[in-house]
N, C-alpha and C. Protein backbone atom coordinates (compact mmCIF):
# COMPACT_ATOMS: atom_id res chain seq x y z
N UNK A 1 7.65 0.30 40.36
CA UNK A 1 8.40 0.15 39.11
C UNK A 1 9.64 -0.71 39.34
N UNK A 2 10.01 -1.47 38.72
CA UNK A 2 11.12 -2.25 38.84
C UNK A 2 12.37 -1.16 38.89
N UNK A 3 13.23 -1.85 39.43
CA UNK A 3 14.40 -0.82 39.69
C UNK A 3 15.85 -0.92 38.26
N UNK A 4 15.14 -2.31 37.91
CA UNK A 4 16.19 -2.06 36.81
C UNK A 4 15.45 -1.37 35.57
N UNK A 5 14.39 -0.78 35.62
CA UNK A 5 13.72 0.04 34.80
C UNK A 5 14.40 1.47 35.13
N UNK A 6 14.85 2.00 33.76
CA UNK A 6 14.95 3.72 33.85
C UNK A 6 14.59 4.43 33.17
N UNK A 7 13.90 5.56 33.82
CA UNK A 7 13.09 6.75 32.45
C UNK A 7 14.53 7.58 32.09
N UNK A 8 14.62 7.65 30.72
CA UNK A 8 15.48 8.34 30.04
C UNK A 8 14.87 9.22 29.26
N UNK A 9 15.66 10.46 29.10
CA UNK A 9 15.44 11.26 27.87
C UNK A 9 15.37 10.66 26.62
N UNK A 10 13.94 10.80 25.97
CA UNK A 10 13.37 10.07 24.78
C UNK A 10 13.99 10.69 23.80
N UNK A 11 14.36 11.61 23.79
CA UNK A 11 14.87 12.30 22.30
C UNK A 11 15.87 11.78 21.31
N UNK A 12 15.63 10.25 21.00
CA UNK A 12 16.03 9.39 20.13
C UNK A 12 15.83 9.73 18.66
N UNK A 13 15.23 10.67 18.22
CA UNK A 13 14.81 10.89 17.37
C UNK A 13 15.31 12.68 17.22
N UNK A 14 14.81 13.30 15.59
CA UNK A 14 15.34 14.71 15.44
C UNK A 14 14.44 15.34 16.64
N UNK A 15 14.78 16.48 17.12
CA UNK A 15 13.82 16.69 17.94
C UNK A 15 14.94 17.93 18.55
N UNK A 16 15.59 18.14 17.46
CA UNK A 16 16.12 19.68 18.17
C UNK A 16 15.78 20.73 17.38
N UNK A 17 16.69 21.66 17.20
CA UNK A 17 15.93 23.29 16.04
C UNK A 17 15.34 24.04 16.47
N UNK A 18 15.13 23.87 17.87
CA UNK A 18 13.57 24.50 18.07
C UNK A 18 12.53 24.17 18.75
N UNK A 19 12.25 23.10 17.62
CA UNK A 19 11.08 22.18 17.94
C UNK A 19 10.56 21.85 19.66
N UNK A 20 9.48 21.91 19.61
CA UNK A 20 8.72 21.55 20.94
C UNK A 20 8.51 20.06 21.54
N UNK A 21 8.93 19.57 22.28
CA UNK A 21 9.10 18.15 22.41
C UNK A 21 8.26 18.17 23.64
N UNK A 22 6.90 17.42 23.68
CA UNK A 22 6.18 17.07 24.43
C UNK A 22 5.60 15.69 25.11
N UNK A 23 6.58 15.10 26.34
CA UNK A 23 6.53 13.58 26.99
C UNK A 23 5.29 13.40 27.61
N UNK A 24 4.97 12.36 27.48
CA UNK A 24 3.73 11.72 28.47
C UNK A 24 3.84 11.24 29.02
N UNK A 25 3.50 11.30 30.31
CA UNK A 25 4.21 10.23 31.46
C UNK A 25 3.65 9.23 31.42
N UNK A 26 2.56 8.23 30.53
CA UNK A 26 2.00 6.96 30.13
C UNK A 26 1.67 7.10 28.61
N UNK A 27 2.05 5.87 28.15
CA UNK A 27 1.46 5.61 26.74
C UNK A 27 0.13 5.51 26.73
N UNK A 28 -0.72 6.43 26.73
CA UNK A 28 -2.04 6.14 27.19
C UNK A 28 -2.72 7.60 26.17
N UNK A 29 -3.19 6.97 25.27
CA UNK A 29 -4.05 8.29 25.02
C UNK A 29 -5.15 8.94 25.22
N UNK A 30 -6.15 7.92 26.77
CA UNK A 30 -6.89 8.50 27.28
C UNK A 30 -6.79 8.93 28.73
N UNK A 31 -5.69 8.43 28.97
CA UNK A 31 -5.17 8.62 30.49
C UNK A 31 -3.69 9.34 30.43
N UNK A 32 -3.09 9.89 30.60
CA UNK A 32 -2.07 11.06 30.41
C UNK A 32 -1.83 12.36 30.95
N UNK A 33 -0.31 12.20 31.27
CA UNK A 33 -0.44 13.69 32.06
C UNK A 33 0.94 13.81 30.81
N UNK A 34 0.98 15.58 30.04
CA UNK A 34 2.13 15.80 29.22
C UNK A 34 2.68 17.00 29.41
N UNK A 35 3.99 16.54 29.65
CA UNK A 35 4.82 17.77 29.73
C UNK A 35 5.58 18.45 28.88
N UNK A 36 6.12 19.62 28.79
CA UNK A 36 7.31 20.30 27.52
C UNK A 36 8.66 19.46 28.46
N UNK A 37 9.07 18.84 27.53
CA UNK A 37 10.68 18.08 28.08
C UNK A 37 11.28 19.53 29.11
N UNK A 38 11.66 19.25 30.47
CA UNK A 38 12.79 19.76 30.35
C UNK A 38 12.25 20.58 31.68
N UNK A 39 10.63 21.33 31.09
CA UNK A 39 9.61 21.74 32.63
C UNK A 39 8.78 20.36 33.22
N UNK A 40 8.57 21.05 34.95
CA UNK A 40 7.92 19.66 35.35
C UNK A 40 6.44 20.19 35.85
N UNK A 41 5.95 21.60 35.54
CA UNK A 41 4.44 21.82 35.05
C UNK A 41 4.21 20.81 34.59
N UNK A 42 3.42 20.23 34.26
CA UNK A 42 2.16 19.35 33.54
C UNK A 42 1.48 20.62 32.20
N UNK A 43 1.43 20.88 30.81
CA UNK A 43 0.55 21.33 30.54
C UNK A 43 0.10 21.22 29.91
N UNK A 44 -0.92 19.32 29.72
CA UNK A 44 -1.48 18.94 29.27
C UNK A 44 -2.11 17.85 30.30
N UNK A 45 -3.35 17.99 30.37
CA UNK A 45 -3.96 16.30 31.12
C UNK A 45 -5.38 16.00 30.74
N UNK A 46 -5.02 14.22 30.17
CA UNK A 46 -6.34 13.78 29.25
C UNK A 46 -6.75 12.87 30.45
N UNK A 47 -7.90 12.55 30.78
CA UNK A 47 -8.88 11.49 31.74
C UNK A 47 -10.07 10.98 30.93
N UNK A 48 -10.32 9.89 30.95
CA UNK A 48 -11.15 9.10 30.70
C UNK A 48 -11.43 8.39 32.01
N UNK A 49 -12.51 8.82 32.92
CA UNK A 49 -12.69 8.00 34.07
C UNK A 49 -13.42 7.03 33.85
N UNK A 50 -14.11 6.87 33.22
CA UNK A 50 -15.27 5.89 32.34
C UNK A 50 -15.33 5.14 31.36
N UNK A 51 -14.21 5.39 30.61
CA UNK A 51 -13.99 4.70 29.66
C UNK A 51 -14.39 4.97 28.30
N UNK A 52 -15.26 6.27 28.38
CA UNK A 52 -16.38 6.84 27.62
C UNK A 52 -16.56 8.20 27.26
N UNK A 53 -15.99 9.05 28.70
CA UNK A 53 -15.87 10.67 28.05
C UNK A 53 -14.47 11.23 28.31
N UNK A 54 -14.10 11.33 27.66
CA UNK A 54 -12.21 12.07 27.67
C UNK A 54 -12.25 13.56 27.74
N UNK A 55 -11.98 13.99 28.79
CA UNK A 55 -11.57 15.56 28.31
C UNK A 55 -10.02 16.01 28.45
N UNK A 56 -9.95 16.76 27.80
CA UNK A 56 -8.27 17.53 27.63
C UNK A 56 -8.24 18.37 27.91
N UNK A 57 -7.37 18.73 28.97
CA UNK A 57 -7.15 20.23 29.75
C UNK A 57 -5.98 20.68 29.38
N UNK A 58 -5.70 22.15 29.24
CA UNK A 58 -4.02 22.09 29.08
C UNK A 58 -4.54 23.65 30.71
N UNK A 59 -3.95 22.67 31.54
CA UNK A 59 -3.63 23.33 32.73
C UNK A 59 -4.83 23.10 33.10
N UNK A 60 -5.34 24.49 34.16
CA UNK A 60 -7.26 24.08 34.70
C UNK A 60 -7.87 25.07 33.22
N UNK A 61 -7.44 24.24 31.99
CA UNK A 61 -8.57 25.08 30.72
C UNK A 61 -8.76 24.05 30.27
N UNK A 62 -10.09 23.49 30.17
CA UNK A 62 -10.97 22.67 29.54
C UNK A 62 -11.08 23.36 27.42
N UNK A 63 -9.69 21.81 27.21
CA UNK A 63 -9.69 22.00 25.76
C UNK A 63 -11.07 21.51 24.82
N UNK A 64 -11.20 20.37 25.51
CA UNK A 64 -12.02 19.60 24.35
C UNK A 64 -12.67 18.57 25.43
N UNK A 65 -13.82 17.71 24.75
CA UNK A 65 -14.47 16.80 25.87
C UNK A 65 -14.91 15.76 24.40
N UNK A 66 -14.56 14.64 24.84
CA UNK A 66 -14.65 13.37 23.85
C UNK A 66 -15.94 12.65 23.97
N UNK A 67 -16.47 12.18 23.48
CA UNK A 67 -18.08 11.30 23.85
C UNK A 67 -17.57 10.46 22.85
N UNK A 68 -17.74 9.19 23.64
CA UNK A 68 -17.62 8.03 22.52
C UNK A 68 -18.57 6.90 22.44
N UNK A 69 -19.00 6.73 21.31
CA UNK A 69 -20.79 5.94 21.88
C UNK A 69 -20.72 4.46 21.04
N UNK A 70 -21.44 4.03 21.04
CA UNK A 70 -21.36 2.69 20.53
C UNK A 70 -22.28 2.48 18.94
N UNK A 71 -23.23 3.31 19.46
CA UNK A 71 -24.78 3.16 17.99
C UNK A 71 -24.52 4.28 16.95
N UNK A 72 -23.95 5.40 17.46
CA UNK A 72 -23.73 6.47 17.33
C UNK A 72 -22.96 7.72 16.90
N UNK A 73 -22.41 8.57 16.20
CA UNK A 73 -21.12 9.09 15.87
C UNK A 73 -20.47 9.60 17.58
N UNK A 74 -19.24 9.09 17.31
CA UNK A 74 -18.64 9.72 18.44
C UNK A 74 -18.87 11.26 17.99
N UNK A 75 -18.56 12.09 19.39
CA UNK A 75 -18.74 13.51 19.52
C UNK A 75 -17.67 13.90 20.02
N UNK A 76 -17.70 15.23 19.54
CA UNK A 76 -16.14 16.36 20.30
C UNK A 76 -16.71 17.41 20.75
N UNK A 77 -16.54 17.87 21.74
CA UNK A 77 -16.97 19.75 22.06
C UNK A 77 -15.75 20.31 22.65
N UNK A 78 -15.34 21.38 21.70
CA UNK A 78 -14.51 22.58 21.86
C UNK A 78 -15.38 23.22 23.42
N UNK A 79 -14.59 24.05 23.95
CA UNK A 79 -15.07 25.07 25.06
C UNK A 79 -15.86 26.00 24.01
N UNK A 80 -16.68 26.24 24.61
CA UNK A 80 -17.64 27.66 23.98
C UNK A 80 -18.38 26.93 22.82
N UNK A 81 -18.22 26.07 22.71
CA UNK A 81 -19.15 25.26 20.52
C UNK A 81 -19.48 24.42 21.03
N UNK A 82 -20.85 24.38 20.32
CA UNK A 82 -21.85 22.83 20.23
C UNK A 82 -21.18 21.81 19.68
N UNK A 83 -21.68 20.59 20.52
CA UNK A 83 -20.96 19.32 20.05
C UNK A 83 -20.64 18.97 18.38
N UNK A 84 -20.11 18.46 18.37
CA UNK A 84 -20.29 18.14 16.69
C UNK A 84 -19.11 16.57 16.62
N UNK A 85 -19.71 16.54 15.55
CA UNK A 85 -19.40 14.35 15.10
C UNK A 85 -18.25 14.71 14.69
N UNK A 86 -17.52 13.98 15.49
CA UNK A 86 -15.59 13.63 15.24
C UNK A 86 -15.45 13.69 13.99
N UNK A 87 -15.94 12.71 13.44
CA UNK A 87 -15.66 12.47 12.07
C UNK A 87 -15.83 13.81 10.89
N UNK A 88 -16.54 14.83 11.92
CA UNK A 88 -16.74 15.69 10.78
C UNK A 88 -15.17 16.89 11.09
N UNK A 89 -14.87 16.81 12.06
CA UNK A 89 -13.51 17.38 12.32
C UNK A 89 -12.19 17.09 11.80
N UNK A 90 -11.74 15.09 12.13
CA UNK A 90 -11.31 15.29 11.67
C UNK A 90 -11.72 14.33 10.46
N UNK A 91 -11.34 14.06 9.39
CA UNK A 91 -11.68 13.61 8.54
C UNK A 91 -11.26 12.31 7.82
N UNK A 92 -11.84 11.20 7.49
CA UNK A 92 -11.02 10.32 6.83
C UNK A 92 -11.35 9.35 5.48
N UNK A 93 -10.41 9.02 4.70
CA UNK A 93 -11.51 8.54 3.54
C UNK A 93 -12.80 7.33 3.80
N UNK A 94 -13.37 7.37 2.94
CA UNK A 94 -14.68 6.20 3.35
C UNK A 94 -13.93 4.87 3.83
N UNK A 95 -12.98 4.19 2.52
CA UNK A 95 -12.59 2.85 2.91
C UNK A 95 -11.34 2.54 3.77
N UNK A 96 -10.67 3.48 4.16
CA UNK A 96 -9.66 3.84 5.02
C UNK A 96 -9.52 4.42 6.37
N UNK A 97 -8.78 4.17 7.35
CA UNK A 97 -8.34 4.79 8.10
C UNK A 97 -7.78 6.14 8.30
N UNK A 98 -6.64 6.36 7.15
CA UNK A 98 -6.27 6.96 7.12
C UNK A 98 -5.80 7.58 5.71
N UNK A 99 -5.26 8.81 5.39
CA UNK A 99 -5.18 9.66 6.50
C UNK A 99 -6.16 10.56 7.05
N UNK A 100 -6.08 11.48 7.77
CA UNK A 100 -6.76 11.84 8.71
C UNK A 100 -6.91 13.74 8.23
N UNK A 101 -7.62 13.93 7.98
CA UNK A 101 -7.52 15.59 7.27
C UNK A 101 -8.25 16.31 8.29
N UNK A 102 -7.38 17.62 8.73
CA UNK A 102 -8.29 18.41 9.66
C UNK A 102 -8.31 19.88 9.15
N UNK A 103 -8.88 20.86 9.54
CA UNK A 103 -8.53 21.93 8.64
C UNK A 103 -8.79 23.32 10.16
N UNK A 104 -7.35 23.91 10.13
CA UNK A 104 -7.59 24.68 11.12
C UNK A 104 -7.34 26.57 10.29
N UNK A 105 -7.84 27.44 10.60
CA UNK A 105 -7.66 28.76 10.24
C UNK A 105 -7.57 28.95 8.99
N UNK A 106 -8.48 28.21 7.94
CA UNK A 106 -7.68 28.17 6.60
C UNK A 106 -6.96 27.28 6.19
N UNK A 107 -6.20 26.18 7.33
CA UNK A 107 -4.98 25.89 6.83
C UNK A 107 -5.38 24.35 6.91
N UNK A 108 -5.06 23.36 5.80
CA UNK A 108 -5.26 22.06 5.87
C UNK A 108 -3.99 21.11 6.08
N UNK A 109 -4.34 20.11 7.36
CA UNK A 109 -3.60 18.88 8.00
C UNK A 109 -3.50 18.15 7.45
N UNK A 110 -2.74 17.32 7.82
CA UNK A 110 -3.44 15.35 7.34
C UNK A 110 -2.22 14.56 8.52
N UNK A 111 -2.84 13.64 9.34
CA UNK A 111 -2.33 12.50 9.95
C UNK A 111 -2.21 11.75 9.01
N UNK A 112 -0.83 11.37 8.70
CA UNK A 112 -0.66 10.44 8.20
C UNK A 112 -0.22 8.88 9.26
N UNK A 113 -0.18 7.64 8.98
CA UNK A 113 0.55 6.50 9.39
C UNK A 113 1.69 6.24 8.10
N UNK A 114 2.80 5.95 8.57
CA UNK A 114 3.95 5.33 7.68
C UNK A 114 3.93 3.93 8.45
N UNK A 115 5.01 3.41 7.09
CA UNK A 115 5.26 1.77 6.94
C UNK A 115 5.33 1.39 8.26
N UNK A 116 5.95 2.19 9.32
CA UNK A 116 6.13 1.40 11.18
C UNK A 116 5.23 1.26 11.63
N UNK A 117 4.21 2.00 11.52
CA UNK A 117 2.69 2.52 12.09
C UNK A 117 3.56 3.90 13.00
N UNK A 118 4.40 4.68 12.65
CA UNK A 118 4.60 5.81 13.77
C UNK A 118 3.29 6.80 13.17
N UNK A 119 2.88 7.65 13.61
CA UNK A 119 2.04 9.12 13.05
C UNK A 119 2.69 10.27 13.04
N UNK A 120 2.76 10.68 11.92
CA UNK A 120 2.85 12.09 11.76
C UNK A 120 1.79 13.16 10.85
N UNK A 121 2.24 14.30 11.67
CA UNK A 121 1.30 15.33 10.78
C UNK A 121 1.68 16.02 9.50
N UNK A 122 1.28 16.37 8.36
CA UNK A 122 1.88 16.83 7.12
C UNK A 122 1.04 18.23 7.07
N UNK A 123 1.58 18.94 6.29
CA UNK A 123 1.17 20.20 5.60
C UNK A 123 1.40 19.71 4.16
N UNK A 124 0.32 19.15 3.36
CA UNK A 124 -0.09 19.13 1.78
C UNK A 124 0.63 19.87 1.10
N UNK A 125 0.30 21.27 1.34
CA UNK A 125 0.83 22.16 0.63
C UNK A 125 2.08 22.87 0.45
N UNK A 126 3.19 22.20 1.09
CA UNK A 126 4.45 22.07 0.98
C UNK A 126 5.01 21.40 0.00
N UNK A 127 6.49 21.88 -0.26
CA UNK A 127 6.89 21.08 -1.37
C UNK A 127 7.53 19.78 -0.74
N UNK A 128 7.07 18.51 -1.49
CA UNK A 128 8.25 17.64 -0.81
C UNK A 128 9.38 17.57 -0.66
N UNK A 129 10.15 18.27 -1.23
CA UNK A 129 11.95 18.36 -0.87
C UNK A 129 12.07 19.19 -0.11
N UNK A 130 11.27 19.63 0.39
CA UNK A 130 11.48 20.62 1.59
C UNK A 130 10.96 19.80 3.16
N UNK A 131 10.50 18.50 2.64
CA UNK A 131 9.57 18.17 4.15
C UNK A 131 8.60 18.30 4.39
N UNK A 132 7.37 17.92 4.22
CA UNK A 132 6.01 17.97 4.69
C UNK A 132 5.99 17.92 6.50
N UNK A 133 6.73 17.04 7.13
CA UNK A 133 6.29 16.46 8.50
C UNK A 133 6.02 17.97 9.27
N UNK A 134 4.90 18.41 9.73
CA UNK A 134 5.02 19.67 10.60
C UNK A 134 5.09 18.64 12.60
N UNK A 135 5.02 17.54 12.80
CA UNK A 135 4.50 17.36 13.96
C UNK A 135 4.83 15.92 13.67
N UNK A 136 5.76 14.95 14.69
CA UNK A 136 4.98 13.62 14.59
C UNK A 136 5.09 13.04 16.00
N UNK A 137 4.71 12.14 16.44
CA UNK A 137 4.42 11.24 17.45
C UNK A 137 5.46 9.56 17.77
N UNK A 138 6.22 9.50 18.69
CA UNK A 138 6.73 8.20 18.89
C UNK A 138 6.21 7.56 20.36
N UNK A 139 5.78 6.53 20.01
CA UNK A 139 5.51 5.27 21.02
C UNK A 139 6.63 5.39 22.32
N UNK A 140 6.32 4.85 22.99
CA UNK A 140 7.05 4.28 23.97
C UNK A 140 7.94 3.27 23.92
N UNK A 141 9.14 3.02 24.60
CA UNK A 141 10.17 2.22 23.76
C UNK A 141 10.40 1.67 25.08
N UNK A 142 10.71 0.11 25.33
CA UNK A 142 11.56 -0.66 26.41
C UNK A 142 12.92 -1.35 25.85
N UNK A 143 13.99 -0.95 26.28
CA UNK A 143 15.27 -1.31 25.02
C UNK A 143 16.52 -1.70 26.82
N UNK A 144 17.83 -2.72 26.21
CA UNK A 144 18.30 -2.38 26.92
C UNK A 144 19.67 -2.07 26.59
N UNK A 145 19.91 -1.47 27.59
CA UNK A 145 21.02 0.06 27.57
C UNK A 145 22.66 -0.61 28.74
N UNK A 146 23.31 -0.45 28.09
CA UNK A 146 24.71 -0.90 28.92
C UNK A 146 24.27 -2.18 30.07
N UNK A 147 23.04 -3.51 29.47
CA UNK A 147 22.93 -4.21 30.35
C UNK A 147 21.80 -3.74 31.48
N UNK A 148 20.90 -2.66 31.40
CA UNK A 148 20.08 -2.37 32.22
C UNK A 148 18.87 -1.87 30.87
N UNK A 149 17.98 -2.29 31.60
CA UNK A 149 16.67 -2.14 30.40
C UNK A 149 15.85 -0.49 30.95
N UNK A 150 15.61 -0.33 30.01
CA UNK A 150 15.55 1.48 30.06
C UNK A 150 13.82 1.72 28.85
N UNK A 151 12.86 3.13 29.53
CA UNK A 151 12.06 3.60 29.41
C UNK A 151 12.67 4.58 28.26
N UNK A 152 11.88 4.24 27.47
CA UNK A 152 12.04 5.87 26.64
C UNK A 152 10.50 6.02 26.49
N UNK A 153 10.09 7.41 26.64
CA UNK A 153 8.58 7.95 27.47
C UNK A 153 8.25 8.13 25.61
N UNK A 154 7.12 7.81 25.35
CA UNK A 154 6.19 8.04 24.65
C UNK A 154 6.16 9.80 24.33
N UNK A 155 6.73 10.75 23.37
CA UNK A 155 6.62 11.96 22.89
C UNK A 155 6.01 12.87 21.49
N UNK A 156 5.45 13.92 21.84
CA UNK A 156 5.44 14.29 20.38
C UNK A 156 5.67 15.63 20.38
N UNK A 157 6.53 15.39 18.81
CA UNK A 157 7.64 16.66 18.61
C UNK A 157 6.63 17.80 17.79
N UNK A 158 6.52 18.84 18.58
CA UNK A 158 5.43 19.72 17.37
C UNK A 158 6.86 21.18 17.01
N UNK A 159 6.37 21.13 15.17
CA UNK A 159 7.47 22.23 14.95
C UNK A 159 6.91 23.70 15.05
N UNK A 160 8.21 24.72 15.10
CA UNK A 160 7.76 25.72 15.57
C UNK A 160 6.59 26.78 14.45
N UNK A 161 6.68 26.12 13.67
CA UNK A 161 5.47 26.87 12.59
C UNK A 161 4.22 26.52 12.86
N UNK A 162 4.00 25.11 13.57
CA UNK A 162 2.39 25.23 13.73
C UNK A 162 2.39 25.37 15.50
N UNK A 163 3.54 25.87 15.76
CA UNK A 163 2.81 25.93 17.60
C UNK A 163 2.45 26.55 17.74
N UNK A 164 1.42 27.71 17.22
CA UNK A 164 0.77 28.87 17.17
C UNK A 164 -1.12 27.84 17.89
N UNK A 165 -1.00 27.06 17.19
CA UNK A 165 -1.77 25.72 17.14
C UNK A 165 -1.82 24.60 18.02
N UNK A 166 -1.15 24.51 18.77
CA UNK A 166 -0.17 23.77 19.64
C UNK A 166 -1.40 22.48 19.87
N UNK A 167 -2.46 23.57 21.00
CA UNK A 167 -3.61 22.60 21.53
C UNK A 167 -4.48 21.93 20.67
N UNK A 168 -4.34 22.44 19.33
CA UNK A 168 -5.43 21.54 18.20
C UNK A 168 -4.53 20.47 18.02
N UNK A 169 -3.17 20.38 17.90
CA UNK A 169 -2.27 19.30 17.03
C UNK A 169 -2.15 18.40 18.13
N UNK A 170 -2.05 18.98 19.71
CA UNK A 170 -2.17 18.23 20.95
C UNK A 170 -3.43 17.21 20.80
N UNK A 171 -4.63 17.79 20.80
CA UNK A 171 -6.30 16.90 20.41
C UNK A 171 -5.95 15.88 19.16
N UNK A 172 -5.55 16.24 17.97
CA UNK A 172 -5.68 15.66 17.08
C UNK A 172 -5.05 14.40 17.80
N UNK A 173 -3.82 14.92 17.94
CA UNK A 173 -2.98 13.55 17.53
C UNK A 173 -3.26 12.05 18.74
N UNK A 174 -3.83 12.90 19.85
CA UNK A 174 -4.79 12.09 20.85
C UNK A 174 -5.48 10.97 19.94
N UNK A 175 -6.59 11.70 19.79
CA UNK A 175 -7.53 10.72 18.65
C UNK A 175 -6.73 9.82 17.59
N UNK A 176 -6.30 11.03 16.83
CA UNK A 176 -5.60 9.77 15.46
C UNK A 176 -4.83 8.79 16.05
N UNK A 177 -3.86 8.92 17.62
CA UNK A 177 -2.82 8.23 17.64
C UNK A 177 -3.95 6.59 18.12
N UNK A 178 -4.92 7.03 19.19
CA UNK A 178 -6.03 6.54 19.43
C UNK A 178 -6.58 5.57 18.26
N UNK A 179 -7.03 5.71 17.11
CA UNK A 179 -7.62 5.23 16.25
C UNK A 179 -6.55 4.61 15.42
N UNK A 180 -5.40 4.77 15.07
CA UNK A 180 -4.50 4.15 14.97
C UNK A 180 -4.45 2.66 15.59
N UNK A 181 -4.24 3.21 17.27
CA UNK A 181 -4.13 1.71 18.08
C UNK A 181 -5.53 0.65 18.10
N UNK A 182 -6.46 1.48 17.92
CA UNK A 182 -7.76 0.38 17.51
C UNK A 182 -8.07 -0.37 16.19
N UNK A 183 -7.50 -0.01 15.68
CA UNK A 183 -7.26 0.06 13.65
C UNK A 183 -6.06 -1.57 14.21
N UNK A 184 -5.02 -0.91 14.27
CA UNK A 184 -4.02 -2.25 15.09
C UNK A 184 -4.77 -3.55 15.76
N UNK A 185 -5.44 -3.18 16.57
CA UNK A 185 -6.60 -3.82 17.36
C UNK A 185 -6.77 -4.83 16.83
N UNK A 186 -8.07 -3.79 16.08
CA UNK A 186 -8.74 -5.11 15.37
C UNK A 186 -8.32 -5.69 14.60
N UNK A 187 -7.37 -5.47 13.61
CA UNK A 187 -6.49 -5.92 12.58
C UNK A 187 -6.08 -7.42 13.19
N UNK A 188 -5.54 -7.13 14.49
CA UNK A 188 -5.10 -8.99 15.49
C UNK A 188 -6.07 -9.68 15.70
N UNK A 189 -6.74 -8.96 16.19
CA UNK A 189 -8.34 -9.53 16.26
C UNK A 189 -8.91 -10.60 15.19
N UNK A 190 -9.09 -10.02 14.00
CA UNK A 190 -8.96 -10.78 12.66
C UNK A 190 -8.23 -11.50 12.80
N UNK A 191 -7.13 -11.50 12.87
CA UNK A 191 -5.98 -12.07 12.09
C UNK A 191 -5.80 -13.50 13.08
N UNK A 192 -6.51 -13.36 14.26
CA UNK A 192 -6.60 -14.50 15.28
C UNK A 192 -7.40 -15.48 15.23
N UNK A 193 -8.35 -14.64 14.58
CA UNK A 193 -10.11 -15.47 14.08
C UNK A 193 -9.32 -16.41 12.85
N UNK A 194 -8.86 -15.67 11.94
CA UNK A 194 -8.50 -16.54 10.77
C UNK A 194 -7.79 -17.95 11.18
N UNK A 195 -6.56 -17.36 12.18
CA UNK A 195 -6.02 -18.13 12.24
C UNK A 195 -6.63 -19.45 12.58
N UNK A 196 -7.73 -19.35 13.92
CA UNK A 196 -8.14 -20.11 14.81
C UNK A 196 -9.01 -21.13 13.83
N UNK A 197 -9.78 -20.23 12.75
CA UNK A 197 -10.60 -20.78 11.84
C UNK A 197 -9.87 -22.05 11.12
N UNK A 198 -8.30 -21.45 10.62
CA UNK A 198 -7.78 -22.65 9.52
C UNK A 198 -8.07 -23.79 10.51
N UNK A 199 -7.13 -23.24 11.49
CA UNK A 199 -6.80 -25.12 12.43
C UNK A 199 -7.75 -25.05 12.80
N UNK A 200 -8.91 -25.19 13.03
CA UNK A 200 -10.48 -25.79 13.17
C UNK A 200 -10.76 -26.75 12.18
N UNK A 201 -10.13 -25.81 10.73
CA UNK A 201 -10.14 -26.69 9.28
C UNK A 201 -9.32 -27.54 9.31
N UNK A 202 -7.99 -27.67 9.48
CA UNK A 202 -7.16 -28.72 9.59
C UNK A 202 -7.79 -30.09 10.10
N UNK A 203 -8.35 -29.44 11.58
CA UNK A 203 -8.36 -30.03 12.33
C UNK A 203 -9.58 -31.88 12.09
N UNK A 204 -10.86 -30.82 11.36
CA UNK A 204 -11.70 -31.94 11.05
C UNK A 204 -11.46 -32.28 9.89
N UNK A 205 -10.54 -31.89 8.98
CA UNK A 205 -10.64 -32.26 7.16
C UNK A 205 -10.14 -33.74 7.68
N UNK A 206 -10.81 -34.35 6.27
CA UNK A 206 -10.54 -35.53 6.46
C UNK A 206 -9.18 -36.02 5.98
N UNK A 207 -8.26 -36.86 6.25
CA UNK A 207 -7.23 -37.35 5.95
C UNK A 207 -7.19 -38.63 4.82
């Protein structure tokens, strides 16, 4: 690591009250080890050795195991439950990305994306002047600080009403934050083709 690089306490954001603040030691949402700020347990770790099956442990407990296929619906398996199609977990409209609806004990989610692309999680059924956000997620930040350029670690803040939940909002936000960055993806992807396309056009129109 470069030495004028420093990991700092990310908590740039609200992230007190209570609230559970959980760092990742890589912006990586298939490669990740996550901690509660503050302990240096690990008790969360996602692997993708393949590129293809992700599982999430929180400690040695096998949360969830990811299958991601190409022809095919990706798959999720809970410990103890038959596989079943992502998409039917968590949920999203036909012509959209987002948001992202999951429904745990009765109780219904939604990942949302705002105007930055950050993610957060809502509870619907709240009033809005009270706050929907139960959970959200910030990127990783490289900024510099009194002349030395500084790490702020990639976190997500879960509040204390759904940490009953902790390891589902942990999975979700894996995926959504995941599908998010591929959604981004391809969006450049496009947006490179187009470009490349005009000046192709420029290039032979006749003058």
């Amino acid at each position: 690591m470069d030495s004028q690089v420093t990991l700092v306490d990310p908590a740039v954001t609200d992230a007190a009250g209570g609230n559970i603040v959980l760092e990742f030691d890589r912006d990586d949402m298939k490669n990740a080890t996550i901690c509660i700020r503050g302990e240096h347990r690990p008790s969360y770790f996602v692997n993708t050795p393949d590129n293809r099956i992700t599982t999430i442990h929180a400690g040695d407990f096998l949360l969830a195991t990811v299958e991601r296929k190409t022809l095919r619906p990706d798959l999720i398996t809970f410990r103890d439950s038959p596989p079943m199609n992502l998409s039917d977990w968590l949920k999203s409209p036909v012509l959209s990305a987002f948001p992202i609806t999951l429904e745990e004990g009765g109780r219904r989610l939604e990942w949302r994306e705002n105007f930055v692309g950050q993610l957060s999680l809502h509870d619907p059924s709240k009033p809005q002047s009270q706050g929907t956000a139960v959970a959200w997620f910030t990127k990783s930040r490289r900024r510099v600080e009194n002349g030395k350029r500084v790490v702020h670690k990639a976190f997500l803040v879960v509040k204390p009403e759904v940490d009953y939940m902790r390891d589902i909002v942990v999975v979700s936000c894996l995926l959504a934050e995941h599908k998010l960055r591929m959604k981004a993806k391809n969006a450049a992807i496009t947006e490179g083709r187009a470009i490349q396309a005009q000046l192709s056009f420029n290039y032979w129109a006749p003058t």
